[in-house]
Protein backbone atom coordinates (compact mmCIF):
# COMPACT_ATOMS: atom_id res chain seq x y z
CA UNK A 1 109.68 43.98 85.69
CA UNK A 2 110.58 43.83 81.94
CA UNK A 3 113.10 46.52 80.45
CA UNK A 4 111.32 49.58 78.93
CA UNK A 5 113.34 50.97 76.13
CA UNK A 6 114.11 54.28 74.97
CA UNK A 7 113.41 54.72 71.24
CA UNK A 8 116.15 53.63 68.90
CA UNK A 9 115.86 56.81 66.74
CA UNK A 10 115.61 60.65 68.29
CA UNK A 11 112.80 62.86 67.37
CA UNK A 12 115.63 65.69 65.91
CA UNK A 13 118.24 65.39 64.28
CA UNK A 14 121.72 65.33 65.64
CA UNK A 15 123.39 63.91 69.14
CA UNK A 16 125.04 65.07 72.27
CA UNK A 17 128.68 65.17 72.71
CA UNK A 18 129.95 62.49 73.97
CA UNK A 19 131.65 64.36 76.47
CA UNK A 20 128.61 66.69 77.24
CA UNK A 21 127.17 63.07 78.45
CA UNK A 22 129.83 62.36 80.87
CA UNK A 23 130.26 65.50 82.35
CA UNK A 24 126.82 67.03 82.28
CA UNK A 25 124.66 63.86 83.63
CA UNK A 26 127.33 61.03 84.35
CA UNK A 27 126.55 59.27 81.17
CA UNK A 28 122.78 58.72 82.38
CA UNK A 29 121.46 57.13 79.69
CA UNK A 30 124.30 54.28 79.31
CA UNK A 31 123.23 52.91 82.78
CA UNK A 32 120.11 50.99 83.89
CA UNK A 33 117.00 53.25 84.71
CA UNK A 34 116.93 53.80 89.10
CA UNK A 35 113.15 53.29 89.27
CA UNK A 36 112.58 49.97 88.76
CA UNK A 37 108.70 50.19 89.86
CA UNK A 38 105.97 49.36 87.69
CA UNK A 39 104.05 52.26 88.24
CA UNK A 40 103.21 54.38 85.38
CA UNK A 41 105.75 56.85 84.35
CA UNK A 42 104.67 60.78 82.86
CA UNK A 43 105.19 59.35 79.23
CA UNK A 44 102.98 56.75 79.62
CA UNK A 45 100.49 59.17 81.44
CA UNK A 46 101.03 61.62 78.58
CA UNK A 47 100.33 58.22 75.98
CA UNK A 48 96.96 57.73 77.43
CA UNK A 49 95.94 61.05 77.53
CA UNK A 50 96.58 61.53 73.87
CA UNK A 51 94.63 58.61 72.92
CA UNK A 52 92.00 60.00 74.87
CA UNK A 53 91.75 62.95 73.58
CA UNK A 54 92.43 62.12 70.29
CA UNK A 55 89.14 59.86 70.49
CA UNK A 56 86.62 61.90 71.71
CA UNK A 57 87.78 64.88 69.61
CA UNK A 58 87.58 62.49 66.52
CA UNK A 59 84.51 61.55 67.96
CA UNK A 60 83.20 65.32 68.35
CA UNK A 61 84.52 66.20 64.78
CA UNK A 62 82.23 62.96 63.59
CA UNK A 63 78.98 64.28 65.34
CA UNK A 64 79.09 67.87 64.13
CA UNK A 65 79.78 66.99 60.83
CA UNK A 66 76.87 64.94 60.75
CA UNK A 67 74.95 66.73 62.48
CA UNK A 68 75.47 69.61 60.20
CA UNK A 69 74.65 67.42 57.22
CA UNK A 70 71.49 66.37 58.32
CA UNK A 71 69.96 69.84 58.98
CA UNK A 72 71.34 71.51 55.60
CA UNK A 73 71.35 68.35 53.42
CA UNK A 74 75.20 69.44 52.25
CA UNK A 75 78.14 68.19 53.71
CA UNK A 76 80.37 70.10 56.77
CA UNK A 77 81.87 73.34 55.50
CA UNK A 78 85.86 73.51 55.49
CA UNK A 79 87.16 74.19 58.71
CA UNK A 80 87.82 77.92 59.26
CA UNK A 81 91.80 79.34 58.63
CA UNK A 82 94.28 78.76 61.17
CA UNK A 83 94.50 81.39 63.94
CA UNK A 84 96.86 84.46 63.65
CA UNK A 85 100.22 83.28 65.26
CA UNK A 86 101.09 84.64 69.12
CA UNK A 87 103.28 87.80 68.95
CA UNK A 88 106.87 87.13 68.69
CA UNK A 89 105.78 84.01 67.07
CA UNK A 90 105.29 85.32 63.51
CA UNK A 91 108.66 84.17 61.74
CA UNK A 92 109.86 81.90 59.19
CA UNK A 93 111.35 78.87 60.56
CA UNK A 94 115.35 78.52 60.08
CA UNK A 95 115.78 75.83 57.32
CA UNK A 96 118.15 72.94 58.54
CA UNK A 97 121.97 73.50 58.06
CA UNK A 98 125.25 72.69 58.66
CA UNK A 99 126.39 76.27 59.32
CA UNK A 100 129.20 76.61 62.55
CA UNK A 101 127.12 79.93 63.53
CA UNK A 102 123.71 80.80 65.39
CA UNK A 103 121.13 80.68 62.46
CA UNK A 104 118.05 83.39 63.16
CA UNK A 105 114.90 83.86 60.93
CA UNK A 106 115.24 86.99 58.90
CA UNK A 107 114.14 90.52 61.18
CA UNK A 108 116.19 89.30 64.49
CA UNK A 109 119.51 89.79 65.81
CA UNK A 110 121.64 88.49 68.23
CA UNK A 111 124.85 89.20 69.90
CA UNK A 112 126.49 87.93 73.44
CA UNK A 113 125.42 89.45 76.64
CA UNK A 114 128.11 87.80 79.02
CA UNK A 115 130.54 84.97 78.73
CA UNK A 116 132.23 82.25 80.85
CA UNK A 117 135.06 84.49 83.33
CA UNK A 118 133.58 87.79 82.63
CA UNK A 119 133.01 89.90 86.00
CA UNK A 120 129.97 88.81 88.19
CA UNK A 121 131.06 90.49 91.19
CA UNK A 122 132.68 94.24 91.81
CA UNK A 123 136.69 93.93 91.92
CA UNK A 124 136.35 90.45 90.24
CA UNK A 125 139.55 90.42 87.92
CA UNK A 126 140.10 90.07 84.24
CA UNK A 127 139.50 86.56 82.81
CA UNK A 128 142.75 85.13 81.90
CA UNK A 129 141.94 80.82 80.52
CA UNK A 130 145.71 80.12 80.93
CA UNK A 131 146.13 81.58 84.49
CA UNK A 132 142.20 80.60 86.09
CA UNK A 133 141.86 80.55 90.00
CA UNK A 134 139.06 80.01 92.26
CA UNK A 135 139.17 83.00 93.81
CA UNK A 136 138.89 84.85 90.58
CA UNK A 137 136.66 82.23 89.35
CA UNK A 138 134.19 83.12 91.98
CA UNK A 139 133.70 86.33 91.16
CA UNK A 140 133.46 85.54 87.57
CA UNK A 141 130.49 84.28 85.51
CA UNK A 142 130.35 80.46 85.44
CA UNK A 143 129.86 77.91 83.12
CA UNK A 144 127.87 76.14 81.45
CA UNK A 145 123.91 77.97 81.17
CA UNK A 146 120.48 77.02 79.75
CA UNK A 147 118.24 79.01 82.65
CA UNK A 148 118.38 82.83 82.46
CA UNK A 149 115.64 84.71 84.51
CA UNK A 150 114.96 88.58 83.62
CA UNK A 151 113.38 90.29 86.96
CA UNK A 152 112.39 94.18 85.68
CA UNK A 153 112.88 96.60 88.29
CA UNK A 154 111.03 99.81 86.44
CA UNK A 155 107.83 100.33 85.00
CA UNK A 156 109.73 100.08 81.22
CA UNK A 157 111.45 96.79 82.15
CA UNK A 158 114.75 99.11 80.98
CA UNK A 159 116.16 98.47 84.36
CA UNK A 160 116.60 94.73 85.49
CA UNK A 161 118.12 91.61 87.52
CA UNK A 162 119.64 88.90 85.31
CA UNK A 163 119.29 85.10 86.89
CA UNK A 164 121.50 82.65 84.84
CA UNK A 165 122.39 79.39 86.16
CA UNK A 166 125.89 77.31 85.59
CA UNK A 167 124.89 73.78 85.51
CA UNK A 168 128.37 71.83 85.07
CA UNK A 169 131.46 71.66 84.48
CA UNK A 170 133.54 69.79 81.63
CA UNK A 171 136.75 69.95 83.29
CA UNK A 172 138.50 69.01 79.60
CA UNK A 173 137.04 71.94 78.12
CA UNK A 174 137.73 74.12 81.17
CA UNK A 175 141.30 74.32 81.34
CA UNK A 176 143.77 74.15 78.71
CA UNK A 177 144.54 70.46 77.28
CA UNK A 178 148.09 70.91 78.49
CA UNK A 179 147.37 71.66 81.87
CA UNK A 180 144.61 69.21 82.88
CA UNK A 181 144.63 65.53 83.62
CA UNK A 182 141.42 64.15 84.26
CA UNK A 183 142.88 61.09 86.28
CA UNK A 184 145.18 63.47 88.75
CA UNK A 185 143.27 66.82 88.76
CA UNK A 186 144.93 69.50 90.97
CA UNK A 187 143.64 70.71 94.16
CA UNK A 188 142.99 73.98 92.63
CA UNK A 189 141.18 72.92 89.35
CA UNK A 190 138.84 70.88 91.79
CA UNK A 191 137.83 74.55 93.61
CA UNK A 192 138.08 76.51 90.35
CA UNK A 193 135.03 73.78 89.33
CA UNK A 194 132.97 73.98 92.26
CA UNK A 195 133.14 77.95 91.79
CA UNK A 196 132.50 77.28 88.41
CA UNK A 197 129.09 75.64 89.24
CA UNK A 198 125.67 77.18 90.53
CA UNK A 199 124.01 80.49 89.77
CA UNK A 200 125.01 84.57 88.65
CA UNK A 201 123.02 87.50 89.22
CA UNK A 202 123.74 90.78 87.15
CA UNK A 203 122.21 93.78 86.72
CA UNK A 204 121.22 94.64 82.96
CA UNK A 205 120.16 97.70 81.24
CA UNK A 206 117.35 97.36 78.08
CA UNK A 207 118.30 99.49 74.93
CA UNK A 208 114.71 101.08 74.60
CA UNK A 209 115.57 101.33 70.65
CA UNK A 210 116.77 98.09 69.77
CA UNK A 211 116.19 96.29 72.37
CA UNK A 212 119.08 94.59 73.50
CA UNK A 213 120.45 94.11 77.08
CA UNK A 214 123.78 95.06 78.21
CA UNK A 215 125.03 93.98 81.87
CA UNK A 216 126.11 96.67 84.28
CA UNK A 217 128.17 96.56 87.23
CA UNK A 218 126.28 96.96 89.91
CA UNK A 219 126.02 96.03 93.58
CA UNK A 220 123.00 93.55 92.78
CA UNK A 221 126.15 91.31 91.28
CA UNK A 222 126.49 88.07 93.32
CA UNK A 223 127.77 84.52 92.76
CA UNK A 224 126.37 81.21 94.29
CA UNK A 225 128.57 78.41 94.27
CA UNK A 226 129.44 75.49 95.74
CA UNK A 227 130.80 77.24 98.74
CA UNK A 228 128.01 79.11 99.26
CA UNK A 229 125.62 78.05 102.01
CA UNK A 230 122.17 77.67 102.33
CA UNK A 231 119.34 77.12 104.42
CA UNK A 232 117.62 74.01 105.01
CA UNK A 233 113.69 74.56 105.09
CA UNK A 234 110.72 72.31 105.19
CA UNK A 235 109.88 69.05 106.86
CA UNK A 236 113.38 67.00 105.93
CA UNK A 237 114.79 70.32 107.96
CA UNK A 238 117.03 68.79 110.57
CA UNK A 239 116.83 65.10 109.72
CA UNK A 240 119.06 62.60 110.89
CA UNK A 241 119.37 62.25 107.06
CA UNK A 242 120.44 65.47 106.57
CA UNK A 243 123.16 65.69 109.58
CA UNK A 244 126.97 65.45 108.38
CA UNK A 245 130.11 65.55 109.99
CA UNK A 246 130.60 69.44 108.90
CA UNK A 247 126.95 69.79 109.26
CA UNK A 248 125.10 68.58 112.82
CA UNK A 249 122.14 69.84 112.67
CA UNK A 250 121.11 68.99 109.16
CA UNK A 251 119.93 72.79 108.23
CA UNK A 252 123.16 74.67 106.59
CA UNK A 253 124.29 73.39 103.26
CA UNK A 254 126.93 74.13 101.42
CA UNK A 255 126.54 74.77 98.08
CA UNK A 256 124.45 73.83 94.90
CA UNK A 257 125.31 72.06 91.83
CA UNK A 258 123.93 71.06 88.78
CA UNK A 259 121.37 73.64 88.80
CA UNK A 260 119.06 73.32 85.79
CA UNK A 261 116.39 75.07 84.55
CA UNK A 262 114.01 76.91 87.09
CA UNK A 263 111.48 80.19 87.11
CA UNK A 264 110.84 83.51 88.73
CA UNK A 265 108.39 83.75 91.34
CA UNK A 266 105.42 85.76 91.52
CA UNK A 267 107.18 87.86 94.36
CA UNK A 268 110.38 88.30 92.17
CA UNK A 269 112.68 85.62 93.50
CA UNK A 270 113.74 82.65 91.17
CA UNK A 271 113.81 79.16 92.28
CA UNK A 272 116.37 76.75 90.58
CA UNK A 273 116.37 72.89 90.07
CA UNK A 274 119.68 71.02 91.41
CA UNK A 275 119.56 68.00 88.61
CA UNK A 276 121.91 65.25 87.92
CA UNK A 277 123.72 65.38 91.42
CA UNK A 278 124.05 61.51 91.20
CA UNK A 279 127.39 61.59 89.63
CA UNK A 280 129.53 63.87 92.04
CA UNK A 281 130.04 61.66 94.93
CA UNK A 282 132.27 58.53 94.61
CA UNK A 283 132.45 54.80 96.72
CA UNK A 284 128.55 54.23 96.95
CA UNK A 285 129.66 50.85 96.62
CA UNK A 286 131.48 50.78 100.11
CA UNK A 287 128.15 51.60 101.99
CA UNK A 288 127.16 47.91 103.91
CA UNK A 289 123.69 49.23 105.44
CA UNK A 290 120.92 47.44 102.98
CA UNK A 291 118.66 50.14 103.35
CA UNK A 292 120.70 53.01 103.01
CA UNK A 293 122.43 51.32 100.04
CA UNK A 294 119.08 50.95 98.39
CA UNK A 295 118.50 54.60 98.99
CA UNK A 296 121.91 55.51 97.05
CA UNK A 297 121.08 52.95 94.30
CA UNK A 298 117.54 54.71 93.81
CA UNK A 299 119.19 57.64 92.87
CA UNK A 300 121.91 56.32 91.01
CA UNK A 301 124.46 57.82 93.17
CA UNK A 302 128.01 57.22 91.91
CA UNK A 303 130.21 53.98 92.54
CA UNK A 304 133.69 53.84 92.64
CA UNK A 305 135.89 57.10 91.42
CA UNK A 306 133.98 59.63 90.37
CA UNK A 307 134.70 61.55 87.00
CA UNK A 308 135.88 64.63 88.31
CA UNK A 309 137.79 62.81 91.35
CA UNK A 310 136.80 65.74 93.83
CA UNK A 311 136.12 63.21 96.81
CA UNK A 312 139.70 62.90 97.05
CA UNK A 313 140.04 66.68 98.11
CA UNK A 314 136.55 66.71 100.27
CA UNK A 315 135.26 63.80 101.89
CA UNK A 316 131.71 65.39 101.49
CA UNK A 317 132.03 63.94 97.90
CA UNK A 318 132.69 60.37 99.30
CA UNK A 319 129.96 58.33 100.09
CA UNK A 320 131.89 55.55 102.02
CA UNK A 321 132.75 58.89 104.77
CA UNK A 322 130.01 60.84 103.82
CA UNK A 323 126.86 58.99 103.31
CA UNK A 324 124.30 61.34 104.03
CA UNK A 325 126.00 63.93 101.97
CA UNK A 326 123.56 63.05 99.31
CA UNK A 327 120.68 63.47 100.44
CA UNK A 328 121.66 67.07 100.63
CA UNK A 329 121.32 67.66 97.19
CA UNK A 330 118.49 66.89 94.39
CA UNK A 331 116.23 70.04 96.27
CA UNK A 332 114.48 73.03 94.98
CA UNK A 333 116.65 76.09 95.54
CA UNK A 334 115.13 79.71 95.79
CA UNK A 335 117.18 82.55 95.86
CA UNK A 336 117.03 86.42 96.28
CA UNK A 337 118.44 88.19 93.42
CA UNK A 338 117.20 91.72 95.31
CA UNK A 339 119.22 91.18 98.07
CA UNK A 340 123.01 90.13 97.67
CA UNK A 341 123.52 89.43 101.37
CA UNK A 342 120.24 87.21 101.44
CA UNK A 343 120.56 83.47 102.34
CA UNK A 344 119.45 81.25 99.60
CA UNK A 345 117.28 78.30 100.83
CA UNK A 346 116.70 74.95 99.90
CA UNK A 347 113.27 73.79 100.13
CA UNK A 348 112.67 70.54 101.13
CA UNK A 349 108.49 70.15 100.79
CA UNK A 350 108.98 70.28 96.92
CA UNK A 351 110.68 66.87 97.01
CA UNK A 352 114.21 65.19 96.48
CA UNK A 353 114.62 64.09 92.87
CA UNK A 354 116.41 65.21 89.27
CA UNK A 355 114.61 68.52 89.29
CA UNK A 356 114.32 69.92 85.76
CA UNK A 357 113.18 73.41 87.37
CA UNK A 358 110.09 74.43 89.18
CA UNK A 359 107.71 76.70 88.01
CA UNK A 360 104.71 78.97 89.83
CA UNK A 361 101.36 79.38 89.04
CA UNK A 362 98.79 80.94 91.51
CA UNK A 363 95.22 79.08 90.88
CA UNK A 364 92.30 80.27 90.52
CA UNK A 365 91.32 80.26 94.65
CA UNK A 366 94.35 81.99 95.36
CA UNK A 367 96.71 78.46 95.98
CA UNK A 368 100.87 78.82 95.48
CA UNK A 369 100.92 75.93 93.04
CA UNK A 370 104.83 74.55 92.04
CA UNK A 371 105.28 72.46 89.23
CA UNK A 372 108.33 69.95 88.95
CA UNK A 373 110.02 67.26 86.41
CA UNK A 374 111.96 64.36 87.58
CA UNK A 375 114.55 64.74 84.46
CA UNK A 376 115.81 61.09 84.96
CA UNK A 377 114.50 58.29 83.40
CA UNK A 378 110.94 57.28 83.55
CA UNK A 379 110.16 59.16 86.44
CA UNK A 380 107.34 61.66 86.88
CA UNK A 381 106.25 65.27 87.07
CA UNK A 382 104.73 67.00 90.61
CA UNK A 383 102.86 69.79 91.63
CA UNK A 384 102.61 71.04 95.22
CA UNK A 385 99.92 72.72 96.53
CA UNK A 386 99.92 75.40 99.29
CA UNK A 387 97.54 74.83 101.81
CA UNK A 388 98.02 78.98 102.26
CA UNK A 389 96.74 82.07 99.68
CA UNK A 390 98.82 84.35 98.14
CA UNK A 391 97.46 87.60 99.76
CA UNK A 392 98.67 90.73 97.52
CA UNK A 393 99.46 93.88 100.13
CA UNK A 394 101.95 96.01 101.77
CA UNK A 395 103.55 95.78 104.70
CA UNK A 396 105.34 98.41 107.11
CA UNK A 397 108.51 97.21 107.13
CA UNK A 398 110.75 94.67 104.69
CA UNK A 399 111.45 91.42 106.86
CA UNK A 400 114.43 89.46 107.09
CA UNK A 401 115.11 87.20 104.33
CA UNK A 402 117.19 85.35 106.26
CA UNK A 403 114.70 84.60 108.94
CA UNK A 404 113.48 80.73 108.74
CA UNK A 405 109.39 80.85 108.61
CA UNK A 406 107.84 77.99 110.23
CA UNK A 407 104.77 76.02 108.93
CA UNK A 408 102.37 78.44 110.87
CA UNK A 409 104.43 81.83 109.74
CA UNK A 410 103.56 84.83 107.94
CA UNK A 411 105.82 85.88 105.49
CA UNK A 412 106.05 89.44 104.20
CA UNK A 413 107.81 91.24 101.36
CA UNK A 414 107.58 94.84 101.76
CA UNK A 415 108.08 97.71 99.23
CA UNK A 416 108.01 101.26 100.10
CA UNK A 417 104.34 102.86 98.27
CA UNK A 418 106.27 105.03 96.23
CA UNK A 419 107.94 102.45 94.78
CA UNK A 420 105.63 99.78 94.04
CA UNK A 421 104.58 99.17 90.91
CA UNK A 422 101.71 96.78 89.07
CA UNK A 423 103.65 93.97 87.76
CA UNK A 424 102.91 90.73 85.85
CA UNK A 425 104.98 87.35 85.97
CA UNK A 426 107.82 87.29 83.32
CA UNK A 427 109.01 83.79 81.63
CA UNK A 428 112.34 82.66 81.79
CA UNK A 429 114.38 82.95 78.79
CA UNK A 430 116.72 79.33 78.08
CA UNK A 431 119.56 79.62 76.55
CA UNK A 432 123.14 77.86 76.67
CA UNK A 433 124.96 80.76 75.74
CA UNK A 434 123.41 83.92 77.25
CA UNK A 435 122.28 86.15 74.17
CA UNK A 436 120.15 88.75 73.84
CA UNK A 437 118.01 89.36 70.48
CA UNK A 438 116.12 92.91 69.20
CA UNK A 439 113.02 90.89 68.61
CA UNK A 440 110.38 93.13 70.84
CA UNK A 441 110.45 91.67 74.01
CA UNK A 442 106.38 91.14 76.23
CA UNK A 443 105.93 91.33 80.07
CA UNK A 444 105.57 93.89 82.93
CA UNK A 445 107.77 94.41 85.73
CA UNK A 446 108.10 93.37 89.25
CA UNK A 447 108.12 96.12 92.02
CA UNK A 448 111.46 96.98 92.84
CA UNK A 449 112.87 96.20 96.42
CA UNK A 450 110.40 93.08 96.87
CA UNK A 451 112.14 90.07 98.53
CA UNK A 452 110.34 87.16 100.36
CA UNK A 453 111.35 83.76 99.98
CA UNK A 454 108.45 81.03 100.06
CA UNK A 455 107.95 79.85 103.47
CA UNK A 456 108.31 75.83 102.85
CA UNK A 457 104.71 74.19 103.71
CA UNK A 458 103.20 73.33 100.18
CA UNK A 459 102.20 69.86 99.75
CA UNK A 460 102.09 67.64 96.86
CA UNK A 461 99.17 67.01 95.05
CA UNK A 462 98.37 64.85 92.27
CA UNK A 463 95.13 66.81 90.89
CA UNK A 464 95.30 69.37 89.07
CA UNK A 465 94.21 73.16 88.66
CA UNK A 466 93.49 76.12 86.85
CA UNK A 467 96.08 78.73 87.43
CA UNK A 468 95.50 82.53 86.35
CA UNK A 469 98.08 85.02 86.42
CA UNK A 470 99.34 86.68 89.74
CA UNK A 471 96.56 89.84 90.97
CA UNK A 472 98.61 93.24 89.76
CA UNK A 473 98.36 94.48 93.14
CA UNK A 474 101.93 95.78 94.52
CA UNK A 475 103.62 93.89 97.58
CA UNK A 476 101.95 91.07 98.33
CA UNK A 477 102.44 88.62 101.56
CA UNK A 478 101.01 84.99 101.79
CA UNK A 479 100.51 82.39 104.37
CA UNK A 480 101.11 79.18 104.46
CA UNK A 481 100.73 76.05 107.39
CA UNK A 482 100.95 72.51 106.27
CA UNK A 483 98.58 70.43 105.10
CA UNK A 484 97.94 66.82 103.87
CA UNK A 485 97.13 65.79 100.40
CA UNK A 486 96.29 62.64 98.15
CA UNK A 487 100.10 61.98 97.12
CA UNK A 488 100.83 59.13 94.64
CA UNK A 489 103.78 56.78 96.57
CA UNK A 490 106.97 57.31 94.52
CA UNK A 491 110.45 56.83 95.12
CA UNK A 492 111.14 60.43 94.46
CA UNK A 493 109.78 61.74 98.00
CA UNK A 494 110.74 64.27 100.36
CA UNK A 495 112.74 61.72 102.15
CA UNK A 496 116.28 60.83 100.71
């Protein structure tokens, strides 16, 4: 198959560190692409689309003027005034500058919400850069965000859940230049990393003035790190591909890294997209099975050392003693930010692959739709389809988050009546640094003290659908059993 290129010259202006390269995806882009297919990739989907469209709605513009000639005898009237920008929309663009400082259009504000090492956790201790540890560092907020999820808890949104994800670390930016060797790290600055890594929930408070949020300690406050373990749900639940030395029975993983962007659910959890996982784990190289090796090589999983040199603390992160250890990673994660104690899950019927994020729509029949991007290199873009409806409603008694649901499972959240409130999906917020601006913010809250996680049984499809927003009903439950779809073959399946 001939090379495809990437284009020579970016659409913006500017480049990426070249450290940011090496630490946040492994330096992606300098090696050759994993899918070496000849299937169609999304931009070449999104190519042919455009020239569709861009036809028949020349075409259309042709036959209306035309048309409208020939009845009046005068040519087409001037196409009517652009349409009154969205709300929150209505700014003047930032001019292009050179300026060290974040550059807003004239009417907004910004200041810091929460930085790298300030407290995530109750008792977690002062941030001190010269004197980190990973005890303190994982009660601390990590590093490295560009996903923040706001979950309102009141009917005012003034009360609220912060979701904020910590996608990497760049060890020579993490520790002091005096202190850190990236060819012998210490023992220590390994952990302090992996604590570094994965996801903080805070509580935060809404000025009703200005509009600003301010975090609040709070008892909602939890990190997820790469000690933290999760359930294994979905059909790759228990595979022999999943099974480790630490791990037998393929269902309890621990940790999550390089958690990208992501989105909160319609029944106020927030799933999260573990990305560039390829260049953690070290001595690919070493692995002599053809087909297994051909698995590692489709996702571009390390050879030799690895950057940060953690396999030489954890054998997890060496392939050569390890090899299924990657296949544990490159999943959906969901977590509940209502529940501290809750186990997060990782949910294998949305696929193995560079997840972006993953986003939830509920169609227009009532369907848990999922959307996902494959953020490597000519890959492609998924949706899964619940065979299931999302069925607003109450229920006695709040179950279990930690209970697994099977394929032909009900899951519940439950909500007390007095407390449930109508509520309408909220959009994540991006952002590298975590900032909060007094531009009026849109949305409607979630009912407090509602906490299912998705039971793991949609399906991919590769049709698509009409989504509406969520009903505005309070609690809501839905069921879901497994069902078989038209699925385009890809190398970025459930299977590692």
């Amino acid at each position: 198959m001939p090379d495809r290129l990437l284009p020579l010259f970016p659409a913006h202006a500017g480049g990426r560190s070249p450290i940011t390269c090496e630490y946040r995806c492994g330096n992606a882009c300098a090696h050759p692409e994993p899918n070496e297919s000849g299937n169609e990739y999304f931009g070449d989907v999104v190519k042919d689309i455009s020239r569709r469209r861009a036809f028949q709605a020349g075409a259309v513009m042709v036959a209306v003027a035309g048309g409208f000639a020939a009845l009046t005898g005068t040519a087409a009237a001037a196409p009517a005034s652009k349409p009154r920008p969205a709300p929150g929309t209505d700014f003047d663009p930032v001019p292009p500058n050179k300026l060290d400082a974040v550059t807003l259009p004239d009417g907004y504000a910004q200041r810091v919400v929460i930085r790298w090492g300030d407290p995530v956790v109750p008792g977690a201790p002062k941030f001190d850069f010269t004197k980190q540890t990973a005890t303190a560092q994982a009660k601390q907020f990590g590093y490295n965000n560009d996903f923040v999820g706001l979950i309102p808890r009141d009917a005012l949104g003034l009360d609220n859940l912060l979701v904020v994800n910590h996608e990497y670390t760049a060890e020579v930016h993490l520790f002091p230049a005096d202190q850190y060797d990236p060819a012998n790290p210490t023992e220590e600055q390994v952990k302090i990393a992996w604590a570094a890594h994965g996801l903080s929930v805070l509580r935060a408070r809404r000025d009703p003035i200005h509009g600003g949020i301010e975090v609040v300690p709070s008892r909602f406050g939890r990190r997820i790190t790469l000690d933290t373990v999760f359930e294994v749900r979905g059909p790759a639940a228990g595979s022999k591909y999943l099974k480790t030395s630490a791990d037998p029975t393929g269902r309890r993983v621990r940790g999550t890294q390089n958690n990208c962007s992501g989105g909160v659910t319609p029944w106020g959890t927030v799933l999260s997209g573990e990305e560039n996982i390829h260049q953690y784990f070290a001595n690919s190289e070493k692995v002599t099975d053809p087909v297994e090796a051909a698995r590692l090589k489709r996702y571009a999983i390390g050879t030799g050392a690895s950057t940060r040199k953690w396999e030489r603390f954890d054998k997890r992160w060496d392939v050569a003693q390890e090899p299924n250890e990657p296949n544990r990673f490159g999943w959906v994660v969901e977590i509940d930010p209502n529940d501290p104690n809750s186990t997060p899950v990782k949910h294998t019927a949305l696929g193995r692959f560079k997840h972006e994020g993953s986003n939830i729509k509920i169609t227009a029949d009532g369907r848990v739709a999922a959307y996902s991007g494959d953020d490597e290199r000519f890959e492609y873009i998924y949706k899964f389809v619940s065979k299931g409806k999302y069925k607003p409603g109450r229920s006695a008694t709040r179950v279990a988050t930690t209970r697994p649901c099977s394929t032909k499972a009900r899951c519940t959240s439950a909500a007390s009546p007095a407390t449930a409130r109508p509520r309408r999906s909220t959009a994540p917020a991006s952002s590298r640094r975590t900032t909060s601006s007094t531009a009026p913010a849109s949305g409607s809250p979630w009912p407090p003290g509602t906490s299912p996680l998705w039971t793991d049984s949609p399906r991919r499809r590769s049709t698509s659908s009409r989504g509406r927003r969520p009903t505005r009903s309070p609690p809501r439950r839905w069921t879901a059993r497994r069902t078989s779809s038209r699925t385009r073959s890809t190398a970025g399946s459930t299977r590692p």
